[in-house]
C-alpha atoms as a PDB file:
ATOM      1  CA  UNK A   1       6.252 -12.290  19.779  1.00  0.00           C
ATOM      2  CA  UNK A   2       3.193 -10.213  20.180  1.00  0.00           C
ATOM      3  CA  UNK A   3       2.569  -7.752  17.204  1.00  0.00           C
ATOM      4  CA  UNK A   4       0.713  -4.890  18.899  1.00  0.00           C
ATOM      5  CA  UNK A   5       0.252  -0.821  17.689  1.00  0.00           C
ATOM      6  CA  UNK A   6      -0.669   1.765  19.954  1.00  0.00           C
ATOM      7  CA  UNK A   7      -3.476   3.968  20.177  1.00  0.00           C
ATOM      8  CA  UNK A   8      -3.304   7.112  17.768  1.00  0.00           C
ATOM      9  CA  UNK A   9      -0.154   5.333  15.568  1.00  0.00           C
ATOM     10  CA  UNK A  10      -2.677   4.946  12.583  1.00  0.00           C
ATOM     11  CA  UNK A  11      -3.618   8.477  12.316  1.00  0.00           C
ATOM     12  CA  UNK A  12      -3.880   8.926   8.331  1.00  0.00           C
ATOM     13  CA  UNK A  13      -7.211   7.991   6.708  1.00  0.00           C
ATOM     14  CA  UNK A  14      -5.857   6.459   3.374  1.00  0.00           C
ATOM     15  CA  UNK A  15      -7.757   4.959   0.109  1.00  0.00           C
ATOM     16  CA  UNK A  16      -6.588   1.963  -1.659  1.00  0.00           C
ATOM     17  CA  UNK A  17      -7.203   1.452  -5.182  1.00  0.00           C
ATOM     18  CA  UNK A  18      -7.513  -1.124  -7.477  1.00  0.00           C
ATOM     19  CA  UNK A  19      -6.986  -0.847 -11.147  1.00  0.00           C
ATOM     20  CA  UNK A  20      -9.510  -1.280 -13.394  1.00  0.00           C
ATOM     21  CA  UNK A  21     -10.871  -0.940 -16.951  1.00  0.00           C
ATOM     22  CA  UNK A  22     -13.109   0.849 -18.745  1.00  0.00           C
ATOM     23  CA  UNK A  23     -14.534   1.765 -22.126  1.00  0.00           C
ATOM     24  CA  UNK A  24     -14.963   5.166 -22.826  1.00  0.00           C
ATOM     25  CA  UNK A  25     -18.118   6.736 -25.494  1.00  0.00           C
ATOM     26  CA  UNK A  26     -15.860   5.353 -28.173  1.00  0.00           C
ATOM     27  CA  UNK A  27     -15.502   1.865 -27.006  1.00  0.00           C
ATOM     28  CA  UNK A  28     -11.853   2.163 -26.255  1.00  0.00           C
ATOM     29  CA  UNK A  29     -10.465   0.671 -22.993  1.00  0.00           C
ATOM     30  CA  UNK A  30      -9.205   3.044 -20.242  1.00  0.00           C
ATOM     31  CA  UNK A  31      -7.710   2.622 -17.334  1.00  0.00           C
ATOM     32  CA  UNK A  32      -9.867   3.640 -14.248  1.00  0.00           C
ATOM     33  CA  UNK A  33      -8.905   2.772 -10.128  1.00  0.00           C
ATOM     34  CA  UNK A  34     -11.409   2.255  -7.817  1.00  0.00           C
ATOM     35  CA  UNK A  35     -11.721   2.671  -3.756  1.00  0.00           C
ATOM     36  CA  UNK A  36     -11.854  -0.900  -2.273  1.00  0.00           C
ATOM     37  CA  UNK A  37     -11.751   0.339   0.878  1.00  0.00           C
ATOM     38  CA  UNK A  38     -10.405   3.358   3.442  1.00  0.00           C
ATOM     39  CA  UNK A  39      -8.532   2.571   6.323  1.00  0.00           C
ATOM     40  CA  UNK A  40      -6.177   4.388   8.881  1.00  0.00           C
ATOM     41  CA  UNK A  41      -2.709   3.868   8.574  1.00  0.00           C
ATOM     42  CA  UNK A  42       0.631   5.069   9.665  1.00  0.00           C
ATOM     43  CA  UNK A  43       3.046   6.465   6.756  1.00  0.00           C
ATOM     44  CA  UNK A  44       7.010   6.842   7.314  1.00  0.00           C
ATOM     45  CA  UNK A  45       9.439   7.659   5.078  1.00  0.00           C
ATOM     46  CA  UNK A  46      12.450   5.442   5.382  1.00  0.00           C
ATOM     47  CA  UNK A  47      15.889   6.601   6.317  1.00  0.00           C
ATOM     48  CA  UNK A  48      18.981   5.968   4.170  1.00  0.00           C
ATOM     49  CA  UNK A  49      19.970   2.371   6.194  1.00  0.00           C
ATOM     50  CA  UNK A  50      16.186   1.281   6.002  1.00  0.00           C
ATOM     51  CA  UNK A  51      16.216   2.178   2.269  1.00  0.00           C
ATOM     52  CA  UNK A  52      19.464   0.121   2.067  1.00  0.00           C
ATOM     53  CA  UNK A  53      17.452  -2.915   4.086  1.00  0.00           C
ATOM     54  CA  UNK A  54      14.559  -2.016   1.627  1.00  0.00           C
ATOM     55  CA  UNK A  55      16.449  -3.071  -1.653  1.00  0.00           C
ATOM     56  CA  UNK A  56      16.571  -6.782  -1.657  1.00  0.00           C
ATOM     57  CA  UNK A  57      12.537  -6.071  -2.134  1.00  0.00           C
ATOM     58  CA  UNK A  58      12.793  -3.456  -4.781  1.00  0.00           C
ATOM     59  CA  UNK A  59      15.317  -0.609  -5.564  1.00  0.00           C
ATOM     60  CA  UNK A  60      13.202   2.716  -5.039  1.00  0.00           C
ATOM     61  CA  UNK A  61      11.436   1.852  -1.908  1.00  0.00           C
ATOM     62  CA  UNK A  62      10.557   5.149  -0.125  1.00  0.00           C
ATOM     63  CA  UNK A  63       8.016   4.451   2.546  1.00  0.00           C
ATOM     64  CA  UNK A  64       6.578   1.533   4.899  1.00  0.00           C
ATOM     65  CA  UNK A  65       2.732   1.886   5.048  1.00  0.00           C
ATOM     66  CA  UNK A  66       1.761  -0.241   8.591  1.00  0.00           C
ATOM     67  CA  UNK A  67      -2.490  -0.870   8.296  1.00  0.00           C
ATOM     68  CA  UNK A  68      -4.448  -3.207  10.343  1.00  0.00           C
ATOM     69  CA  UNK A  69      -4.707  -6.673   9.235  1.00  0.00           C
ATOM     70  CA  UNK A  70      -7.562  -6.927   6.398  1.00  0.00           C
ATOM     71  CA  UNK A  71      -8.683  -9.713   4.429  1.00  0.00           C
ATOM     72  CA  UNK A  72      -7.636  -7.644   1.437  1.00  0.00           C
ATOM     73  CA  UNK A  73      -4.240  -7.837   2.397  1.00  0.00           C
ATOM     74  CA  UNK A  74      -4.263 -11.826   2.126  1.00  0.00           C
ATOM     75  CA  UNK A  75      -2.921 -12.479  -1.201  1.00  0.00           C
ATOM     76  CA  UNK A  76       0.329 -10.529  -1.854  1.00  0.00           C
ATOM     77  CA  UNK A  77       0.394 -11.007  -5.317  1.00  0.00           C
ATOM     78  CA  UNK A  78      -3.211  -9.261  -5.608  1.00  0.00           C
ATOM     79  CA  UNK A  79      -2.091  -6.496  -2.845  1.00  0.00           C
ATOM     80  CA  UNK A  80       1.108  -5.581  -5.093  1.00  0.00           C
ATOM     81  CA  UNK A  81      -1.503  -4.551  -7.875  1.00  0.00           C
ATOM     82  CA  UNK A  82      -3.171  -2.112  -5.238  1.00  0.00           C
ATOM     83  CA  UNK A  83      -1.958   2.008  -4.472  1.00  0.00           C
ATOM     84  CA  UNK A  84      -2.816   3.752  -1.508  1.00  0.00           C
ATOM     85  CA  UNK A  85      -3.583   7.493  -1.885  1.00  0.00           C
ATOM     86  CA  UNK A  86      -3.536   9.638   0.708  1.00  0.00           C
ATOM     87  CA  UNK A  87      -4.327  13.316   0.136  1.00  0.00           C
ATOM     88  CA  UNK A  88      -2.479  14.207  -3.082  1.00  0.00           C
ATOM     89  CA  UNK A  89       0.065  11.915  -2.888  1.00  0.00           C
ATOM     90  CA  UNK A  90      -0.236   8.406  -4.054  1.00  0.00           C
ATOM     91  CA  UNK A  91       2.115   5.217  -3.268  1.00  0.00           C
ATOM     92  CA  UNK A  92       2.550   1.857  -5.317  1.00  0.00           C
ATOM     93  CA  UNK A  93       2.545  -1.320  -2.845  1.00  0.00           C
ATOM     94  CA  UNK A  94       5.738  -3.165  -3.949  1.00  0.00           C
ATOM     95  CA  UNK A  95       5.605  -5.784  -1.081  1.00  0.00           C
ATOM     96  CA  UNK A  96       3.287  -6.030   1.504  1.00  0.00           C
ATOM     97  CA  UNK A  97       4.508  -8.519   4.592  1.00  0.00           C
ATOM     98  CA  UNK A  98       1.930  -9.784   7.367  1.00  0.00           C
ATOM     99  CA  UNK A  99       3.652  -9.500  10.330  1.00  0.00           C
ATOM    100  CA  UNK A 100       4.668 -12.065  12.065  1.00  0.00           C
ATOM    101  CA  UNK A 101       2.244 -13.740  10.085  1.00  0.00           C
ATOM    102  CA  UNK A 102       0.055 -12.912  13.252  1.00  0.00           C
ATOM    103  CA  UNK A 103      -2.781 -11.366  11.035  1.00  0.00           C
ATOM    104  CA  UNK A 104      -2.854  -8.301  13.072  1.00  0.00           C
ATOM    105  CA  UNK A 105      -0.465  -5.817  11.074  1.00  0.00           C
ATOM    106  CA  UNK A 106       0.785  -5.189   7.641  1.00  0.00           C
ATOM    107  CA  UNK A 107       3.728  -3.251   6.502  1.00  0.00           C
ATOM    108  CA  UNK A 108       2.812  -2.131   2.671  1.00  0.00           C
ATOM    109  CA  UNK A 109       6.412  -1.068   1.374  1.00  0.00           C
ATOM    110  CA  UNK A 110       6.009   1.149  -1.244  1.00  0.00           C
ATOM    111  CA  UNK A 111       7.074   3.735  -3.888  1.00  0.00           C
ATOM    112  CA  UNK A 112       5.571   6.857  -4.314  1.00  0.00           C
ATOM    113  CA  UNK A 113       4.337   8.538  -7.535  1.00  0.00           C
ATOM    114  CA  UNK A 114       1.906   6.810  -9.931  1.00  0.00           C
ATOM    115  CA  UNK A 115       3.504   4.352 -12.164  1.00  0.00           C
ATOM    116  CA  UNK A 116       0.808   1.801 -13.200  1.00  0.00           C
ATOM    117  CA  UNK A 117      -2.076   4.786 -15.076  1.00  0.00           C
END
């Protein structure tokens, strides 16, 4: 099957994040995220059935995040340490899936409201 997105589809400029720490003028450890990189994407919020289809992966999935094919999307376990912020709103990758392990797409499911600092 060919994976392919249309023109236009990824029409929000996102950030993603990566956690990191810090010491502050005392010398205590803070925690700070910083831009890896800013790509276009396409955000949707998922619909009740989707959400339902979304559980086996995590219980409060809200939105699928689809984003060219990266080499920062390679390791899943890395990516699921990632957010994505876009505007004022930012979303916490709970499973990102290549698809059809074609390297062209990813689908970044995701909660949204900061959990991890």
């Amino acid at each position: 099957m060919s994976v392919s997105v249309r023109a236009g589809t990824l029409d929000r400029g996102i950030s993603v994040q990566q956690r990191t720490t810090q010491r502050d003028s005392f010398g205590q450890q803070i925690i700070a995220w910083s831009e890896i990189k800013t790509v276009y994407a396409h955000i949707e919020a998922l619909t009740g059935s989707e959400r339902d289809a979304a559980m086996s992966i995590s219980a409060d999935i809200s939105h699928r995040i689809t984003v060219r094919y990266d080499d920062i999307w390679s390791d899943p376990k890395t990516v699921a340490a990632y957010r994505i912020v876009y505007g004022t709103r930012t979303f916490n990758i709970n499973a990102p899936m290549n698809i059809d392990e074609a390297n062209r797409l990813v689908e970044l499911l995701c909660t949204e409201g900061l959990t991890y600092g």
